[in-house]
N, C-alpha and C. Protein backbone atom coordinates (compact mmCIF):
# COMPACT_ATOMS: atom_id res chain seq x y z
N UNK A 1 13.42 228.69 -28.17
CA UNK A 1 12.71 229.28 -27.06
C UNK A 1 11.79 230.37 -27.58
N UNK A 2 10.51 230.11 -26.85
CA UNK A 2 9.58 231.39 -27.47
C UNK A 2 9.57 232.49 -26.74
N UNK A 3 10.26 232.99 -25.71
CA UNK A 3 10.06 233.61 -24.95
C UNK A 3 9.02 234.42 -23.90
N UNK A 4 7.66 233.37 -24.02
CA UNK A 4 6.65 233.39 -23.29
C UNK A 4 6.42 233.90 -22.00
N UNK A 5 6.23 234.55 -21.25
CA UNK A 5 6.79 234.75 -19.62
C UNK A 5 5.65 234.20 -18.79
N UNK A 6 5.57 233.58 -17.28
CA UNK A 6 4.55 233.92 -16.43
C UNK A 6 5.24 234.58 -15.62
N UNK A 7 4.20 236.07 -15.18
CA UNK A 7 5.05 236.77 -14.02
C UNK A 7 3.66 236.88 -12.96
N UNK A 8 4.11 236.37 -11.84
CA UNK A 8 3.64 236.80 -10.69
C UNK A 8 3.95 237.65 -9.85
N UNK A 9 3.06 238.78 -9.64
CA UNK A 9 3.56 240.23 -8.74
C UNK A 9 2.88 240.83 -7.71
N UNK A 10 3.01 239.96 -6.98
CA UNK A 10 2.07 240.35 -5.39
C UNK A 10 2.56 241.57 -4.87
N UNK A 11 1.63 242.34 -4.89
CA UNK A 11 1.37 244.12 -4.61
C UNK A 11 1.06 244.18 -2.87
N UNK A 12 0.79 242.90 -2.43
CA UNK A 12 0.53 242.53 -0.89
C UNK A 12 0.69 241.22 -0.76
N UNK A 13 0.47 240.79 0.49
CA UNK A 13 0.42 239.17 1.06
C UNK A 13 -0.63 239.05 0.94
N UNK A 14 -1.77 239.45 0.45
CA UNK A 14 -3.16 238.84 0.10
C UNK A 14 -3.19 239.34 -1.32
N UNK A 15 -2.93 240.38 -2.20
CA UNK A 15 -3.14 240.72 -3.48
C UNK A 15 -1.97 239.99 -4.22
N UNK A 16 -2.19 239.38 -5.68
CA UNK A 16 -1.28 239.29 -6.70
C UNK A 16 -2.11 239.52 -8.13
N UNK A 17 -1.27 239.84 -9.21
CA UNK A 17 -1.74 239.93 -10.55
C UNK A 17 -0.54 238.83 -11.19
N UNK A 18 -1.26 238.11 -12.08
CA UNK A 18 -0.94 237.16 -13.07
C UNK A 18 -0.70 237.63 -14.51
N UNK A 19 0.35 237.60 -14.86
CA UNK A 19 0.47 238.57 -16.21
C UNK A 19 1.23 236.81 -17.06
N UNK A 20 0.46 236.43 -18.53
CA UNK A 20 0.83 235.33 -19.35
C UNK A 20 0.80 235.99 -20.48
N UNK A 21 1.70 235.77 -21.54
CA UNK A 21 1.23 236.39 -22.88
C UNK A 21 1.19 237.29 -23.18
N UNK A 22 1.36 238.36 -22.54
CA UNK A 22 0.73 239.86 -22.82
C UNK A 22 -0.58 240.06 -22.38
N UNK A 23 -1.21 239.11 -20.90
CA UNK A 23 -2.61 239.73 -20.99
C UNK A 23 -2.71 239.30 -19.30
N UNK A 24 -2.81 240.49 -18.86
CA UNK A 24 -2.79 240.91 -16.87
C UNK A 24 -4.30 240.30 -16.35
N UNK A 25 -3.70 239.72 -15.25
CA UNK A 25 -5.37 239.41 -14.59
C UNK A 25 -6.38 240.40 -14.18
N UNK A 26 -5.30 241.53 -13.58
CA UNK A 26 -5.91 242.77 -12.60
C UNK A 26 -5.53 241.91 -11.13
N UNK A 27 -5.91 243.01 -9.96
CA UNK A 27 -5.63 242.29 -8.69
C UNK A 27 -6.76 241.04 -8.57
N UNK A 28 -6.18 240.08 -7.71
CA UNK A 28 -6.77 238.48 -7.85
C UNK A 28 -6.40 238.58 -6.24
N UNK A 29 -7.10 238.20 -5.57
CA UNK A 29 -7.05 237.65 -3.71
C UNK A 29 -5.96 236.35 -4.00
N UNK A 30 -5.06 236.78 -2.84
CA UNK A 30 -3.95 235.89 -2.70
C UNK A 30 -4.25 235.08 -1.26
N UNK A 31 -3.80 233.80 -0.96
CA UNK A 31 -4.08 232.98 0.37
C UNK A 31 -3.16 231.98 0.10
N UNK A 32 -1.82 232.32 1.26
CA UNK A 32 -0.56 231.73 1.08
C UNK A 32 -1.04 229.79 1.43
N UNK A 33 -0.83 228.98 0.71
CA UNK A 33 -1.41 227.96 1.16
C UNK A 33 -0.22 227.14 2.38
N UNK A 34 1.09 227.62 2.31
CA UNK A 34 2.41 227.59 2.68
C UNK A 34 1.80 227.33 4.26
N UNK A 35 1.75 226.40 4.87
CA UNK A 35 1.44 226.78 6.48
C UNK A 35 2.82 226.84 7.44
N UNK A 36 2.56 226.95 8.69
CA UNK A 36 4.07 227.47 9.50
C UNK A 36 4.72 225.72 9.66
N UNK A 37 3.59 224.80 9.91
CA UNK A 37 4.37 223.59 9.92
C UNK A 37 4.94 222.76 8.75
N UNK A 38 4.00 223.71 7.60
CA UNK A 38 4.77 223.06 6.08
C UNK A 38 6.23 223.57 5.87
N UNK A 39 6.40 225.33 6.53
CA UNK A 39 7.84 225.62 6.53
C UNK A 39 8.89 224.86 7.40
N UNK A 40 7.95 224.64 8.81
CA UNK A 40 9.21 223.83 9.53
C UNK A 40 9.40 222.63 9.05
N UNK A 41 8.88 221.59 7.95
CA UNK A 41 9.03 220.54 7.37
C UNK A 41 10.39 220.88 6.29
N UNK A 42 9.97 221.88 5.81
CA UNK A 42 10.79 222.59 4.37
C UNK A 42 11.97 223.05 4.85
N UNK A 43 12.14 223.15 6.07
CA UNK A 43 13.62 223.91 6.57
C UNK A 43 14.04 222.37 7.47
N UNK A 44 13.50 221.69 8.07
CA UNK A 44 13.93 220.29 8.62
C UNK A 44 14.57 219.67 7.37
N UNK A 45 13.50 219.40 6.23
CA UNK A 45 14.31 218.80 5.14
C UNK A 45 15.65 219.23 4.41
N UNK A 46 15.37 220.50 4.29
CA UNK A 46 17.01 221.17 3.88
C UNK A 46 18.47 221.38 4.64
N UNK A 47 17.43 221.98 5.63
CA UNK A 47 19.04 221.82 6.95
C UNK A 47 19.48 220.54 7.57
N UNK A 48 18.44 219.76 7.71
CA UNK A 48 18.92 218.74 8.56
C UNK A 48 19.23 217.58 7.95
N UNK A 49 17.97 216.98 7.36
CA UNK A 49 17.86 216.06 6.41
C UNK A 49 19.21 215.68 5.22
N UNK A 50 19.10 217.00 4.58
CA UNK A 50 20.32 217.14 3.60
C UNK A 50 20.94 217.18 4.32
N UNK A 51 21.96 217.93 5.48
CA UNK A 51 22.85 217.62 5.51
C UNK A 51 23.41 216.25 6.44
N UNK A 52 22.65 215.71 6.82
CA UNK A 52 23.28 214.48 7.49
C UNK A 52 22.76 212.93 6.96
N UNK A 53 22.14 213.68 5.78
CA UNK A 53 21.54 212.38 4.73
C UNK A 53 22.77 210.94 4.88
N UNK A 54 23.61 211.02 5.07
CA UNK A 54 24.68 210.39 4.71
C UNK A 54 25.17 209.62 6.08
N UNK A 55 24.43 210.63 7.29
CA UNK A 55 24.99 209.78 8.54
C UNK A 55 23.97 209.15 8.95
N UNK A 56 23.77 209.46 9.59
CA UNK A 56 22.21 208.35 9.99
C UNK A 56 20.79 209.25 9.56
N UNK A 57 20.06 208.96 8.43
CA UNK A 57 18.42 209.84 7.52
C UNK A 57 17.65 209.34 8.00
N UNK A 58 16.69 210.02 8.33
CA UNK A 58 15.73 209.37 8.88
C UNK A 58 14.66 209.73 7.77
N UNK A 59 15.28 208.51 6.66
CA UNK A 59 14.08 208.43 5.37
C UNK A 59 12.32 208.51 5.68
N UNK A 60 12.32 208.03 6.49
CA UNK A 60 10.70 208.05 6.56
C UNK A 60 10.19 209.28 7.10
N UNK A 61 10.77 209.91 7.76
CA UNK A 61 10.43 211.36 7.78
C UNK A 61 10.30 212.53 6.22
N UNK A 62 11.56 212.28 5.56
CA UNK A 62 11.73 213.05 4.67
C UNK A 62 10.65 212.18 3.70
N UNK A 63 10.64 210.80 3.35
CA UNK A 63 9.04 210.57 2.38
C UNK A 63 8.24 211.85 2.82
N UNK A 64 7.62 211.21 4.31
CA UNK A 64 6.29 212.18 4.76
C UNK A 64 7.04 213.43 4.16
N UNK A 65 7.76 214.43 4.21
CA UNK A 65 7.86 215.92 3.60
C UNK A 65 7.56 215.80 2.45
């Protein structure tokens, strides 16, 4: 292992700095691409999906996620 790091350190919900290698971006404009219906997909798939995968899944939903 080389011990390389990427650290991402958002100073706000619109600011982050990118630090690789030893060498910082400075502040960079952040724009969460995450939308509210991509989370309710992301929490349908985990809570629901997973857990009743086994009783009746409704696979073609979880593809589309």
């Amino acid at each position: 292992m080389n011990g390389t790091e990427l650290a991402l350190r958002f100073s706000s919900s619109t600011e982050v700095n990118v630090s690789f290698d030893g060498t910082d971006s400075g502040k960079l404009d952040f724009a969460n691409p995450v939308t509210e219906q991509d989370r309710a997909d992301i929490r349908w798939y985990v809570e629901t999906y997973g857990a009743v995968s086994l009783a009746v899944p409704d696979d073609q939903e979880a593809r589309r996620i």
